[in-house]
C-alpha atoms as a PDB file:
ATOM      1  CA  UNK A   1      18.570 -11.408   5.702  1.00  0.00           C
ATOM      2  CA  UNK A   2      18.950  -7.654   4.892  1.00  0.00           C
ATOM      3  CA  UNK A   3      19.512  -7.577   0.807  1.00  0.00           C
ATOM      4  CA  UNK A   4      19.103  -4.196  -1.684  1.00  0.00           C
ATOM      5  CA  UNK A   5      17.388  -4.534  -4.693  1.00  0.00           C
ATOM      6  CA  UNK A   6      16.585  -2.101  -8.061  1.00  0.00           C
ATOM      7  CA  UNK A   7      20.225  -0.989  -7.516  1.00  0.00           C
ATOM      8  CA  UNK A   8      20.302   0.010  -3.725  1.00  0.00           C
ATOM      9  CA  UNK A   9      16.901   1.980  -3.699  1.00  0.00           C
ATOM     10  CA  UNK A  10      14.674  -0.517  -1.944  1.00  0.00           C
ATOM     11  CA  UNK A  11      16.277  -2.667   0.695  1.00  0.00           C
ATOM     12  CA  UNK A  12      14.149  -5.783   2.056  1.00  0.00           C
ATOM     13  CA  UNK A  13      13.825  -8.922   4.618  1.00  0.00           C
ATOM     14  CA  UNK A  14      14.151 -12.722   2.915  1.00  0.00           C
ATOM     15  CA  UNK A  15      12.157 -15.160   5.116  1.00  0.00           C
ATOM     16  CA  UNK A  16      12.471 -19.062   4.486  1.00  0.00           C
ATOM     17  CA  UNK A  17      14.402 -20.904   1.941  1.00  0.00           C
ATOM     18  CA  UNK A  18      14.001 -21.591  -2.224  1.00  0.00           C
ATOM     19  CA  UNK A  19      12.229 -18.703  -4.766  1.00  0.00           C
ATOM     20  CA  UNK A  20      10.136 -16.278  -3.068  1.00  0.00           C
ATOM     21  CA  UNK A  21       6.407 -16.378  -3.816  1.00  0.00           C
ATOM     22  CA  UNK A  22       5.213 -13.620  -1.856  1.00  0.00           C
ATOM     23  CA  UNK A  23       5.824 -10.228  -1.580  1.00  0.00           C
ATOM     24  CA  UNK A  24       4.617  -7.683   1.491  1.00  0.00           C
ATOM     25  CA  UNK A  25       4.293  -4.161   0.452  1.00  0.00           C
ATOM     26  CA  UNK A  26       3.845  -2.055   3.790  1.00  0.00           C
ATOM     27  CA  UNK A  27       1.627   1.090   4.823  1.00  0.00           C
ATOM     28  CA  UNK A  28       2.328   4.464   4.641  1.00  0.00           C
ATOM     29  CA  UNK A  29       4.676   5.471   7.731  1.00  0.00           C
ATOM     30  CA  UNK A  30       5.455   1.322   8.970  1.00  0.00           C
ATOM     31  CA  UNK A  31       8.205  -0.719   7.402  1.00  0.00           C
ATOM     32  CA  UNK A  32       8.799  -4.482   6.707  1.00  0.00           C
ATOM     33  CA  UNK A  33       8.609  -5.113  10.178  1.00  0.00           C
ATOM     34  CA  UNK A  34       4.834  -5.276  10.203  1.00  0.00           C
ATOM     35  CA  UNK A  35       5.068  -8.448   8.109  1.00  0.00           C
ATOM     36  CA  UNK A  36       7.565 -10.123  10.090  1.00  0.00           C
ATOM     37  CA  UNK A  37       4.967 -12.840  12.102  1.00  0.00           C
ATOM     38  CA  UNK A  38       3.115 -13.488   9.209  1.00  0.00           C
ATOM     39  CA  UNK A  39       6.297 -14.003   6.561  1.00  0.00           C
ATOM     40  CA  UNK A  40       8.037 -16.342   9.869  1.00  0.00           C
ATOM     41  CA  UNK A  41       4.180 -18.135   9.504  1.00  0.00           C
ATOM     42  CA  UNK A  42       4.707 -18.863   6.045  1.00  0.00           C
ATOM     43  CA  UNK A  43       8.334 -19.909   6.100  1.00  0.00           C
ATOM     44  CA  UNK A  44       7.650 -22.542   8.649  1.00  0.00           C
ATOM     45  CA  UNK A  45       5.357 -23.740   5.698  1.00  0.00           C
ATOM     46  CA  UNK A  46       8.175 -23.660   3.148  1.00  0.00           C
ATOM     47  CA  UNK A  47       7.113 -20.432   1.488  1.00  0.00           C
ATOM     48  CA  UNK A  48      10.135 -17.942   1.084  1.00  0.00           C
ATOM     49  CA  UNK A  49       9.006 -14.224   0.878  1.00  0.00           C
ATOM     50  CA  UNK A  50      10.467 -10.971   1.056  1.00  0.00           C
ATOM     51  CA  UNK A  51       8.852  -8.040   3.099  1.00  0.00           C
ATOM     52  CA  UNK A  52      10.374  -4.586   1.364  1.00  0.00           C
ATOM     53  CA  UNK A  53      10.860  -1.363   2.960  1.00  0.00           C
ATOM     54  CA  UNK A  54       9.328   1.334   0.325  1.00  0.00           C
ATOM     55  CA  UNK A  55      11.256   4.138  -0.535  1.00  0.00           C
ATOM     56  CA  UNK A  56      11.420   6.874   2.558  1.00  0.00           C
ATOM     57  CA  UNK A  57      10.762   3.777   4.923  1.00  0.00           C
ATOM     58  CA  UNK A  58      12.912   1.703   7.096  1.00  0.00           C
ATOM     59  CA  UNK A  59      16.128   0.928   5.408  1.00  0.00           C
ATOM     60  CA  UNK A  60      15.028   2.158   2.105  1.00  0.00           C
ATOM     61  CA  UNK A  61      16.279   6.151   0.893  1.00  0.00           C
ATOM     62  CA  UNK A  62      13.871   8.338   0.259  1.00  0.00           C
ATOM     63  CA  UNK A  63      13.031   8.742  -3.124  1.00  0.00           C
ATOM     64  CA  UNK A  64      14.907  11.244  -5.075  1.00  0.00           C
ATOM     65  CA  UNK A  65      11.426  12.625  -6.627  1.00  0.00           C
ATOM     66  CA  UNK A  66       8.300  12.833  -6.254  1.00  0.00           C
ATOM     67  CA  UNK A  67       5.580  10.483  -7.085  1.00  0.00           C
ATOM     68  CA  UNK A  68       2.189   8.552  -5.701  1.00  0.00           C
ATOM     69  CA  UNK A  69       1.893   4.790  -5.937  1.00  0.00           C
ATOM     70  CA  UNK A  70       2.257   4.647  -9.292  1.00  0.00           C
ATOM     71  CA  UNK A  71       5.465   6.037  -9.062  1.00  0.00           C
ATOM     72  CA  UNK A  72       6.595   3.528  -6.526  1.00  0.00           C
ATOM     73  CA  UNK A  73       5.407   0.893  -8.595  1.00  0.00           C
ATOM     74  CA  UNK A  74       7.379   1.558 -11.259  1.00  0.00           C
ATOM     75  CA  UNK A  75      10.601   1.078  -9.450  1.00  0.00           C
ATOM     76  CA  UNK A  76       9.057  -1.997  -7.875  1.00  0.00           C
ATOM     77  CA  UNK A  77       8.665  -4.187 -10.802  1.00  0.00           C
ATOM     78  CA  UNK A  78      12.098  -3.568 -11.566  1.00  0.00           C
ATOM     79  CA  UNK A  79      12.308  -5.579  -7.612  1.00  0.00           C
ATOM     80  CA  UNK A  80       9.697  -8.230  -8.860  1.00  0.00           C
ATOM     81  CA  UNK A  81      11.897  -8.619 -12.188  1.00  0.00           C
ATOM     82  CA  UNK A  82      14.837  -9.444  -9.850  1.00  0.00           C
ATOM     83  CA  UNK A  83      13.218 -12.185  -7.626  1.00  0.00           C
ATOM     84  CA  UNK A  84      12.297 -15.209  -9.583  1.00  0.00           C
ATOM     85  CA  UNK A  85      10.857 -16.372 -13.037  1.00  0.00           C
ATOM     86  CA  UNK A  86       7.459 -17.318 -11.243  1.00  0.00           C
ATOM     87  CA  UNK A  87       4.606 -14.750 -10.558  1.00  0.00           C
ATOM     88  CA  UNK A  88       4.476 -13.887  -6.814  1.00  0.00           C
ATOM     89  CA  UNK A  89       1.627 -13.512  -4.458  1.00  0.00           C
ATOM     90  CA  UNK A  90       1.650  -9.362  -3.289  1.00  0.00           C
ATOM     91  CA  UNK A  91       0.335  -8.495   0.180  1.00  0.00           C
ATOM     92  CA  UNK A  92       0.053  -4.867   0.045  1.00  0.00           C
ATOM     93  CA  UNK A  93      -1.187  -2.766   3.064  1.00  0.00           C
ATOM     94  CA  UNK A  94      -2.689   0.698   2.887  1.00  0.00           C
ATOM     95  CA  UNK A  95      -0.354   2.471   0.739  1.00  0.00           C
ATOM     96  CA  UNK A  96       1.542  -1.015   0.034  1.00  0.00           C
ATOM     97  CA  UNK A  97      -2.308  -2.147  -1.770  1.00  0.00           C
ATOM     98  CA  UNK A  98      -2.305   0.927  -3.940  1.00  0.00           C
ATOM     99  CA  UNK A  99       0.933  -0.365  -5.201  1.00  0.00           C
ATOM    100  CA  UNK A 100       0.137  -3.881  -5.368  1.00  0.00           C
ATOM    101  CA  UNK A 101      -3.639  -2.804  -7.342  1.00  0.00           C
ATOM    102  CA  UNK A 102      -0.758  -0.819  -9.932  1.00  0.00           C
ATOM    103  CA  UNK A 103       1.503  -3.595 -10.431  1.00  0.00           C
ATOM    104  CA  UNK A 104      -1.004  -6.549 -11.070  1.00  0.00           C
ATOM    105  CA  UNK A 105      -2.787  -4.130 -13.618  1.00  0.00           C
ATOM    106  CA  UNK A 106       0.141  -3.290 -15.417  1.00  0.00           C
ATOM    107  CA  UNK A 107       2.489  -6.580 -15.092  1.00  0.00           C
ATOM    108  CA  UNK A 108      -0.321  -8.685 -14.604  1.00  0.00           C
ATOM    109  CA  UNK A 109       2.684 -11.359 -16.142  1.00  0.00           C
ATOM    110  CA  UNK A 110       4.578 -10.853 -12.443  1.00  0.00           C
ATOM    111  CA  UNK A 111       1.883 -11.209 -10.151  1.00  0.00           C
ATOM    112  CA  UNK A 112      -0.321 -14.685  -9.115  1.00  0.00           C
ATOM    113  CA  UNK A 113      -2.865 -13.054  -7.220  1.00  0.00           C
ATOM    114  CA  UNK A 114      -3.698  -9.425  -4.613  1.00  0.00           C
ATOM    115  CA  UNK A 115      -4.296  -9.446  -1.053  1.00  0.00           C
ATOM    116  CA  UNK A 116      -5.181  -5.930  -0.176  1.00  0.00           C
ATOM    117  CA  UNK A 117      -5.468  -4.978   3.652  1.00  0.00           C
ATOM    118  CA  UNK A 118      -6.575  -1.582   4.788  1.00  0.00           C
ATOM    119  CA  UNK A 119      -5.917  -0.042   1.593  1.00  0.00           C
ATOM    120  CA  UNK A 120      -7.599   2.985   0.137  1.00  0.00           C
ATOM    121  CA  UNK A 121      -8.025   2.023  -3.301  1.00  0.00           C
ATOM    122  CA  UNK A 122     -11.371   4.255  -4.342  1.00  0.00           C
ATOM    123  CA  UNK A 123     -12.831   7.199  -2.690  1.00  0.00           C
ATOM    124  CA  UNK A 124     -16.383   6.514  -1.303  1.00  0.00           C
ATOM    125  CA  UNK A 125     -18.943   9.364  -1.406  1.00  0.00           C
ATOM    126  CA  UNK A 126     -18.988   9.670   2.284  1.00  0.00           C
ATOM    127  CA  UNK A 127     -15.169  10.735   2.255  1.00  0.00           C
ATOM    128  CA  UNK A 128     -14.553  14.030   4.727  1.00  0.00           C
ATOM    129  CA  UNK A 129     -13.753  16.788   2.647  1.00  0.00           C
ATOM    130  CA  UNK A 130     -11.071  19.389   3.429  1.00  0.00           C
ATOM    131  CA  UNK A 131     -12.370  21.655   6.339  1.00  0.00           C
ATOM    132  CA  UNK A 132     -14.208  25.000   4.934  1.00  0.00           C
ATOM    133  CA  UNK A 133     -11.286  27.013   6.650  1.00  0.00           C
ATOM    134  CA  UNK A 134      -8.316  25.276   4.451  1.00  0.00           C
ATOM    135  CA  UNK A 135     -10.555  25.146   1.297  1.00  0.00           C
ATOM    136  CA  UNK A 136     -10.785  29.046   1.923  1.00  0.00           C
ATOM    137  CA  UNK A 137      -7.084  29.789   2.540  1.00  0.00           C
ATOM    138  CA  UNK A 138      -6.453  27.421  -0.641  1.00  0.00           C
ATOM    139  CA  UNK A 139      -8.762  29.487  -2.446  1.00  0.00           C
ATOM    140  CA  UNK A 140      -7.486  32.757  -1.638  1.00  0.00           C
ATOM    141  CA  UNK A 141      -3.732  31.648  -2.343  1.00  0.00           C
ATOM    142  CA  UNK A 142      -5.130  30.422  -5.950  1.00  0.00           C
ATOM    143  CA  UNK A 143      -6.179  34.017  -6.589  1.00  0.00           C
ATOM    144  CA  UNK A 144      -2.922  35.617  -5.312  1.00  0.00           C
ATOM    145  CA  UNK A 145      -4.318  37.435  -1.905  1.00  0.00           C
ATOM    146  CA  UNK A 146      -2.412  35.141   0.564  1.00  0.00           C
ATOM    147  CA  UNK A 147       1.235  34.109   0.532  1.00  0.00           C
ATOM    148  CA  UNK A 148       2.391  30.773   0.304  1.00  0.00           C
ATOM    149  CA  UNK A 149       3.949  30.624   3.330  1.00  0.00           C
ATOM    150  CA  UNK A 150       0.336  31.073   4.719  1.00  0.00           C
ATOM    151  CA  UNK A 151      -1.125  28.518   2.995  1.00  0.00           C
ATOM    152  CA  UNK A 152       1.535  26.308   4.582  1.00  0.00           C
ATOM    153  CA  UNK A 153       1.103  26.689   7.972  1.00  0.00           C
ATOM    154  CA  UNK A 154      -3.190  26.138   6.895  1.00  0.00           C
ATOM    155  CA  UNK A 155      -2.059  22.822   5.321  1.00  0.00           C
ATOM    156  CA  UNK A 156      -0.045  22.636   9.011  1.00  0.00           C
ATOM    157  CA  UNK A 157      -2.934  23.369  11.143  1.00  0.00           C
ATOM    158  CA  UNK A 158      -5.066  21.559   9.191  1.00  0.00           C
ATOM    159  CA  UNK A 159      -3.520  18.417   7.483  1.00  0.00           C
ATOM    160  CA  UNK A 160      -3.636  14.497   8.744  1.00  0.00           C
ATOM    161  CA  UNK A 161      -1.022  12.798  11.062  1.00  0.00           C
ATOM    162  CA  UNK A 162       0.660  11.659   8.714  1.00  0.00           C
ATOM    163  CA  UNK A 163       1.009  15.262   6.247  1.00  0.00           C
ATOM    164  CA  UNK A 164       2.338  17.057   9.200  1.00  0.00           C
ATOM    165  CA  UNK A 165       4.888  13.896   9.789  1.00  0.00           C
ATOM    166  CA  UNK A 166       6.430  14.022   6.260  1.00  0.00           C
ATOM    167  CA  UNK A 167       8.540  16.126   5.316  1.00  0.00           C
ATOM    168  CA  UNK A 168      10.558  17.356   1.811  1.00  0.00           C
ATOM    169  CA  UNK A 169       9.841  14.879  -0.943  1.00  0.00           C
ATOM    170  CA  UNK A 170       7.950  12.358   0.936  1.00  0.00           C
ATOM    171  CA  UNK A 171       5.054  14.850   1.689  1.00  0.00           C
ATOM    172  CA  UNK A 172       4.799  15.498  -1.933  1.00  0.00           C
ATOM    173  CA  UNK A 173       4.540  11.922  -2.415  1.00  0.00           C
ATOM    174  CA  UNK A 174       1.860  11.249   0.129  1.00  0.00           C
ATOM    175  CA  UNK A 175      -0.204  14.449  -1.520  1.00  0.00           C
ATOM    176  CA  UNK A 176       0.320  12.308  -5.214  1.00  0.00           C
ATOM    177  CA  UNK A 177      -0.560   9.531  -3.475  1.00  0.00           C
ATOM    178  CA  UNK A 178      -4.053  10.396  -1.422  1.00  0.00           C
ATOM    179  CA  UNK A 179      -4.900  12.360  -4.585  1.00  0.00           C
ATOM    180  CA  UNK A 180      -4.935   8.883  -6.945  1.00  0.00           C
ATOM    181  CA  UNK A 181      -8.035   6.474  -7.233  1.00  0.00           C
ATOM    182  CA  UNK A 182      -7.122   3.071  -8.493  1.00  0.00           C
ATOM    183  CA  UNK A 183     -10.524   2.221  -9.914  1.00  0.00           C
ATOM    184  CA  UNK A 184      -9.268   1.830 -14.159  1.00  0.00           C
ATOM    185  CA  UNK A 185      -6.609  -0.872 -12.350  1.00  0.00           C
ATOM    186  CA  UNK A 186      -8.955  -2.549  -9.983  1.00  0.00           C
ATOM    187  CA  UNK A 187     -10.990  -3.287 -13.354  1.00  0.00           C
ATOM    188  CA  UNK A 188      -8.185  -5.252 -15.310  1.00  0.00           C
ATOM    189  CA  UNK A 189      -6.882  -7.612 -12.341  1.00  0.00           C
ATOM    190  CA  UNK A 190      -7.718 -10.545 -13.754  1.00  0.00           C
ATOM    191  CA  UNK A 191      -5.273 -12.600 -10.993  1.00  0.00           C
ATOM    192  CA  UNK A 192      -6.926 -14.161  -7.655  1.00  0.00           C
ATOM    193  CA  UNK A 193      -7.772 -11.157  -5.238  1.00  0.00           C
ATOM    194  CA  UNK A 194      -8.604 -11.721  -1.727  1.00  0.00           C
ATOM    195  CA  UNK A 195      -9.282  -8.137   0.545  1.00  0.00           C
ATOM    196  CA  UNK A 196      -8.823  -9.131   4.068  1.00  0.00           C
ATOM    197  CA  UNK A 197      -9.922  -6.056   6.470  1.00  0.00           C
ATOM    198  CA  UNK A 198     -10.260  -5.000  10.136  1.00  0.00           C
ATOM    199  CA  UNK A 199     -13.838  -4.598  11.269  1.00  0.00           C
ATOM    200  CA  UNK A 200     -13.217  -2.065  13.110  1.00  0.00           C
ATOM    201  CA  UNK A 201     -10.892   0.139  10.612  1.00  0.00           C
ATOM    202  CA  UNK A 202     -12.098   3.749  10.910  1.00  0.00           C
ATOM    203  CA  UNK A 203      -9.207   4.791   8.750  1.00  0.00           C
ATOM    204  CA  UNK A 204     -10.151   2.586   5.647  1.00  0.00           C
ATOM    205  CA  UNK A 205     -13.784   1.408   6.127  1.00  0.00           C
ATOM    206  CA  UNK A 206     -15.084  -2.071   4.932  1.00  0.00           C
ATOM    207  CA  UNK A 207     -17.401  -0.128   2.277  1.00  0.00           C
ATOM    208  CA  UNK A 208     -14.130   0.671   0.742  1.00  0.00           C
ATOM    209  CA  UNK A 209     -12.859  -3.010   0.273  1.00  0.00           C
ATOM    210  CA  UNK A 210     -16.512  -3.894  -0.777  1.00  0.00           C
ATOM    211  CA  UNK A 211     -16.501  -1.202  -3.682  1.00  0.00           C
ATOM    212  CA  UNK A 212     -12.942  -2.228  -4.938  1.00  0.00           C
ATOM    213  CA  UNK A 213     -13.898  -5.338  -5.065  1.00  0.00           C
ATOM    214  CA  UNK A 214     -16.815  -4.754  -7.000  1.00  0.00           C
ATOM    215  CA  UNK A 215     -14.671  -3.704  -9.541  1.00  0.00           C
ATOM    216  CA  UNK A 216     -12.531  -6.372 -10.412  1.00  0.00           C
ATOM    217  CA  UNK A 217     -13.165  -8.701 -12.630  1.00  0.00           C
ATOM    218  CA  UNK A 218     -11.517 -11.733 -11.366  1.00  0.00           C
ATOM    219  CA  UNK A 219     -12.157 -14.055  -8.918  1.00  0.00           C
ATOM    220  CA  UNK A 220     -12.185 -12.427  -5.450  1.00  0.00           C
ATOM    221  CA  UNK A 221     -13.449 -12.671  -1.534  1.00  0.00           C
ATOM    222  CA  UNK A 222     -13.961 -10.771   1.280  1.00  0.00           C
ATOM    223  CA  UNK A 223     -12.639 -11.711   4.262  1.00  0.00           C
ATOM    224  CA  UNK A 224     -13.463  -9.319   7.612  1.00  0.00           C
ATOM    225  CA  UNK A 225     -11.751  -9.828  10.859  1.00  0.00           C
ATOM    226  CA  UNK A 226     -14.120  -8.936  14.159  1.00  0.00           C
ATOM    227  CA  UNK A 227     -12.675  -7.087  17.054  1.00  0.00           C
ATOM    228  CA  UNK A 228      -9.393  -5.533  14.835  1.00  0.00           C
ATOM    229  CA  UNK A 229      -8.638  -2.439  13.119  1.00  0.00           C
ATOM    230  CA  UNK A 230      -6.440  -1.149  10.464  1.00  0.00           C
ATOM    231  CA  UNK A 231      -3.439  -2.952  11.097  1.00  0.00           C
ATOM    232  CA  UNK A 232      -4.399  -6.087  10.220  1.00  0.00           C
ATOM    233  CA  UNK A 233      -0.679  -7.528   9.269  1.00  0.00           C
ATOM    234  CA  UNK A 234       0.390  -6.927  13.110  1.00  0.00           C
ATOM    235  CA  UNK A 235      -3.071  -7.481  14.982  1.00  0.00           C
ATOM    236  CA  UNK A 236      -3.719 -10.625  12.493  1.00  0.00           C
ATOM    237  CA  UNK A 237      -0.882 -11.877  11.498  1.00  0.00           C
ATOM    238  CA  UNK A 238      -2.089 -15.983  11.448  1.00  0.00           C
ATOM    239  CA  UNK A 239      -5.180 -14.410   9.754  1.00  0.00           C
ATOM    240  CA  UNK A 240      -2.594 -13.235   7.335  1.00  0.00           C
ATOM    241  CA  UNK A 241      -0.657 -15.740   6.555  1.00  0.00           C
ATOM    242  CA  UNK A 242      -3.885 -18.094   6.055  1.00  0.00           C
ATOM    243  CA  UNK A 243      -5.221 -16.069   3.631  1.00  0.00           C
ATOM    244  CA  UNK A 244      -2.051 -15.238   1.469  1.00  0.00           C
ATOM    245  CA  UNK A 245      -1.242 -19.274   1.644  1.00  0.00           C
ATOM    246  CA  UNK A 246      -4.483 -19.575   0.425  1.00  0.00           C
ATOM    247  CA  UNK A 247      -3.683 -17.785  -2.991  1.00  0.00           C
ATOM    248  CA  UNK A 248      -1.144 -19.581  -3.170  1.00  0.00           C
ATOM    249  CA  UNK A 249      -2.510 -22.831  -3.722  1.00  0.00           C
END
């Protein structure tokens, strides 16, 4: 069932019956729909959960400003504060994790424990930097010799996927968001944290789960999946479910 929460800005799916325990957070550019199999898993279990559409996703408006994942998580503990008087389980994928990694640092009180898929939670030192030609062009606008309209069309020619696909308020929120590093959170999660991650993810590299998880202080595991990539929640979605039921026992 379709429901709105934190007064109409988030809309979200309610799988299975009684107080929801779990929470999916989705990546940037999917909706809830990527956690359908694994929520329909966990409902034949008699876990309820709710898969959200984030803000500029799905069902959900886009936001009215701008913000990275700690803006988003803001609104969504206003969500969690909605839900139930027991801590949930968050499943957070790519951009969904950097949310989750906010929210259990912050209202460590709402959360039971972090499963983080695919998500980009600290820069490694073998992250790309911007070609030379954009870091020129970005340089010359700085000092006033090129017009913003030309450094535009460089971050155009020259931007990911996903930059050229946003548009208005959402590109300025995925610019916030692949400019934050989550490391001060990461090292006051206290709750359960399992990272469960495609072998094969080129976008978000094991290395990167292994450093987060370096970081936290709590007790946490390493799961890795052979043969998929970086959608784990609809390549994996038993593998899912397992592990989230496992946090929540």
């Amino acid at each position: 069932m379709l429901r709105a929460y934190a007064q109409g800005k988030i809309f979200g799916e309610t799988y299975g019956d009684g107080e929801i325990r779990v929470v999916f957070l989705h990546g940037w550019g999917r909706s809830k729909a990527d956690f359908a199999p694994s929520a329909e898993l966990l409902a034949a279990q008699g876990v309820a959960s709710l898969a959200l559409d984030l803000p500029g996703f799905g069902a959900s408006p886009v936001p009215t400003h701008s913000g990275g994942a700690r803006e988003y998580a803001a609104l969504l503990v206003s969500v969690l504060n909605e839900l139930s008087t027991q801590p949930v389980v968050l499943v957070g994928h790519s951009f969904g994790g950097r949310i989750a990694s906010v929210i259990a640092s912050t209202n460590p009180e709402l959360v039971a424990g972090v499963l983080f898929t695919g998500a980009p939670l600290v820069r490694t030192s073998s992250g790309g930097r911007s070609p030379l030609a954009y870091r020129l062009v970005r340089r010359a606008r700085a000092l006033g010799l090129v017009s913003e309209a030309r450094l535009d069309r460089a971050r155009q020619h020259y931007g990911s996927t996903d930059y050229r696909a946003a548009q208005g308020v959402m590109r300025d929120v995925l610019v916030a968001a692949v400019n934050e590093s989550y490391e001060a959170e990461l090292a006051t999660i206290h709750q359960r944290v399992v990272a469960l991650w495609g072998a094969e993810d080129r976008a978000v590299p094991v290395a990167v789960a292994e450093r987060a998880l370096a970081l936290v202080p709590g007790e946490h595991h390493l799961q890795v999946l052979r043969g998929i990539g970086h959608l784990v929640p609809t390549t994996a979605p038993l593998d899912l479910a397992r592990a989230t039921q496992g946090l929540l026992s």
